[in-house]
C-alpha atoms as a PDB file:
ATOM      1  CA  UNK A   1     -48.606 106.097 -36.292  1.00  0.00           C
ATOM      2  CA  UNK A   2     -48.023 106.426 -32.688  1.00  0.00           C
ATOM      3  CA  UNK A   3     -46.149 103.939 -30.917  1.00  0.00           C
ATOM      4  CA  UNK A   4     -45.120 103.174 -27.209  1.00  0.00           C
ATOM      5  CA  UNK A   5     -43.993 101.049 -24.133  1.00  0.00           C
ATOM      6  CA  UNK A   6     -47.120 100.146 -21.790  1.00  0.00           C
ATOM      7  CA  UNK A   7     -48.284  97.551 -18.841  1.00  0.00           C
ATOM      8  CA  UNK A   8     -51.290  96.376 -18.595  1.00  0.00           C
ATOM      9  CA  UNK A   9     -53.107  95.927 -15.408  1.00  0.00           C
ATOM     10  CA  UNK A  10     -51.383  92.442 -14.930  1.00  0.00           C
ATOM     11  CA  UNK A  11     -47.924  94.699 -14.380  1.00  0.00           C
ATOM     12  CA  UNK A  12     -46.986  92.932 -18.094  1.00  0.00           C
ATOM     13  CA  UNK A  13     -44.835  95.399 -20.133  1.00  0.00           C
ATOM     14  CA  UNK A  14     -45.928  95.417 -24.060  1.00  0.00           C
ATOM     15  CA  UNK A  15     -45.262  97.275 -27.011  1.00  0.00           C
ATOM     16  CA  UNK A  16     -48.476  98.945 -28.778  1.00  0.00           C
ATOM     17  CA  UNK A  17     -49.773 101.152 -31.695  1.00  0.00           C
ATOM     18  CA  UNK A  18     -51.885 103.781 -30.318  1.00  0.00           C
ATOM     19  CA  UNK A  19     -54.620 103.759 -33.406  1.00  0.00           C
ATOM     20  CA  UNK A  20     -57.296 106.534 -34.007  1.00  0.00           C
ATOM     21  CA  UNK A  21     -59.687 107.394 -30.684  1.00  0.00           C
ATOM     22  CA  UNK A  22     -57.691 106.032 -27.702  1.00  0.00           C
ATOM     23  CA  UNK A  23     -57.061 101.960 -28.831  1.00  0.00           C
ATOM     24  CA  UNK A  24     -53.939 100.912 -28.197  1.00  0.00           C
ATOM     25  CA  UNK A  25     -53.182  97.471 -30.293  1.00  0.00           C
ATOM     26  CA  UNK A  26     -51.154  95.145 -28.366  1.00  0.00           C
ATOM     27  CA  UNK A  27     -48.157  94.424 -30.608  1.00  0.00           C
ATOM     28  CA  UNK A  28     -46.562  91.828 -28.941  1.00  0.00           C
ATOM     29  CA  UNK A  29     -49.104  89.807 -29.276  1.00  0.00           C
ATOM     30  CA  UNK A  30     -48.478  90.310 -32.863  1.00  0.00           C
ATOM     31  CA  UNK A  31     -44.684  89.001 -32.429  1.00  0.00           C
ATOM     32  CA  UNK A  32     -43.059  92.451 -31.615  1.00  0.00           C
ATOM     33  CA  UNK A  33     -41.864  91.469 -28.051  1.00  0.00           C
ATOM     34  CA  UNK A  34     -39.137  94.478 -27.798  1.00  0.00           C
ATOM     35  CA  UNK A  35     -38.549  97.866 -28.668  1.00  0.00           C
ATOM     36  CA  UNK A  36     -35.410  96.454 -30.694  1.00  0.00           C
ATOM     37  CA  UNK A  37     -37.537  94.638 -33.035  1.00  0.00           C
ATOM     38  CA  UNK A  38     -40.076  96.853 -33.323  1.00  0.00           C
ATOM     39  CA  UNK A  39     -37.284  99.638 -34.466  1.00  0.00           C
ATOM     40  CA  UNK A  40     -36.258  96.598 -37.117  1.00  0.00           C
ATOM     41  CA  UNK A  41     -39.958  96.106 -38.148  1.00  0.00           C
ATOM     42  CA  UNK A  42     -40.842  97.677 -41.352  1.00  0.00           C
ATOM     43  CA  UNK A  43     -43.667 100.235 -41.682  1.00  0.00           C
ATOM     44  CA  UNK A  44     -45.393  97.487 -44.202  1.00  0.00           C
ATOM     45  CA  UNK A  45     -45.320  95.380 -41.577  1.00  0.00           C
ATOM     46  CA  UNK A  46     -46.116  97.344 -38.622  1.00  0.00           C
ATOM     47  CA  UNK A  47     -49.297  98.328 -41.036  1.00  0.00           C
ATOM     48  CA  UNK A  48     -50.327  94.224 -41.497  1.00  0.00           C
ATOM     49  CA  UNK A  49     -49.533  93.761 -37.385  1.00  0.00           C
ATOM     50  CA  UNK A  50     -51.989  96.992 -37.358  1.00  0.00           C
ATOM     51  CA  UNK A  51     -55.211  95.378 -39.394  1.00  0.00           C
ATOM     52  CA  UNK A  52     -55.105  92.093 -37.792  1.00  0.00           C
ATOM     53  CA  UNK A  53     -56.949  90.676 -34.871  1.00  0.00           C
ATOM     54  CA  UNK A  54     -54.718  91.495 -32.180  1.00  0.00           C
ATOM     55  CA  UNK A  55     -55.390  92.195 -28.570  1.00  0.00           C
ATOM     56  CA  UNK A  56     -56.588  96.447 -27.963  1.00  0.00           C
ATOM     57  CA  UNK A  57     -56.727  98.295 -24.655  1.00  0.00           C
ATOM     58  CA  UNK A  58     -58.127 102.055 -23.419  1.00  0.00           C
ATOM     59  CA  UNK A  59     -55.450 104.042 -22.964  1.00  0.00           C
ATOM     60  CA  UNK A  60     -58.004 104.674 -19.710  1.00  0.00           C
ATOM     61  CA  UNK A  61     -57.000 100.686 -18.928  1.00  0.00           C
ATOM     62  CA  UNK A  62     -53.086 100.849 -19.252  1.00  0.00           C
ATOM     63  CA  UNK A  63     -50.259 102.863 -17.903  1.00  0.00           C
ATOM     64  CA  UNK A  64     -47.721 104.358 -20.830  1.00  0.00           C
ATOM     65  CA  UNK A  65     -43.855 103.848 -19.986  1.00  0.00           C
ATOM     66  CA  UNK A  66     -40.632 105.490 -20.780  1.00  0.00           C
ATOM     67  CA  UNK A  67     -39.909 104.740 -24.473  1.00  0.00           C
ATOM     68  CA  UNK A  68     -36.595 103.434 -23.863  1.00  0.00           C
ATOM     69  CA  UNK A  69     -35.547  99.456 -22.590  1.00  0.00           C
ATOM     70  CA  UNK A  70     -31.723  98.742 -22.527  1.00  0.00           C
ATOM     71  CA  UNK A  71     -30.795 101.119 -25.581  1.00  0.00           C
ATOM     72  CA  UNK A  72     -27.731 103.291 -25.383  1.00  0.00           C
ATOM     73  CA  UNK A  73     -29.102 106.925 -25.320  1.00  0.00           C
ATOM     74  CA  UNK A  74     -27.529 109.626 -25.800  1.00  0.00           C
ATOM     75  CA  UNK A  75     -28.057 113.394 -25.850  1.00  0.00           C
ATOM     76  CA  UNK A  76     -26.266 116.879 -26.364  1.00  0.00           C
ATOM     77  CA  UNK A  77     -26.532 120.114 -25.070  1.00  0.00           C
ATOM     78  CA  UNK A  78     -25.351 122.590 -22.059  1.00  0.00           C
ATOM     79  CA  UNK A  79     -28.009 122.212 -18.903  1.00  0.00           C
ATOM     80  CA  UNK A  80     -25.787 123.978 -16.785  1.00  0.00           C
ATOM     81  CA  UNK A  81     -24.811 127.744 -16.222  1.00  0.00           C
ATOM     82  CA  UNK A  82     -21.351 125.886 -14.849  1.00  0.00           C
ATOM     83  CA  UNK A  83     -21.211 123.815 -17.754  1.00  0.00           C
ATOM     84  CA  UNK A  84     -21.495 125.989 -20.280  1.00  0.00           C
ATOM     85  CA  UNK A  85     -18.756 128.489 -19.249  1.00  0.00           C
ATOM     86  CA  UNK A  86     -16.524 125.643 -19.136  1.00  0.00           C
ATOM     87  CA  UNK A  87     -17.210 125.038 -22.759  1.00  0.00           C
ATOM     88  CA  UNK A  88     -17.295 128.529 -23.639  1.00  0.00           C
ATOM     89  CA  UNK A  89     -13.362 128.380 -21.856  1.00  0.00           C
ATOM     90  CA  UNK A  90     -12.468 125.419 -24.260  1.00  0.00           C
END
């Protein structure tokens, strides 16, 4: 199960299921309007959402976005040659 962030060609961001070949199934229209609820979906559900008659695009047809909205990310690790001799120092 592949999910994602896209916009359609009306600039409207939705959240999809990529399915097998290259449908994407419009979740949102399925009452998944954020990537918040869809993270507080269950996978039974997400599966119903995925066999009913919802909205589908190409991929061809949309444009895929960052898989983040107003989420606190974080992330670890030493990207710098500067940085990491600091914390080789502490």
């Amino acid at each position: 199960m592949k999910l994602c962030r896209f916009e359609t060609s009306e600039r409207k961001t939705r959240i999809g299921l990529i399915a097998e070949g290259h449908v994407l199934v419009d979740l949102s229209a399925g009452g998944i309007p954020s990537l918040n609820s869809l993270f507080e979906a269950s996978g039974a559900e997400l599966t119903n959402l995925a066999k009913q008659n919802l909205p589908q695009y190409s991929l061809a047809d949309v444009r895929l976005l960052a898989p983040v909205e107003r989420q606190e990310v974080w992330a670890v690790g030493v990207t710098y040659l500067r940085s990491k001799k600091a914390r080789m120092e502490e």
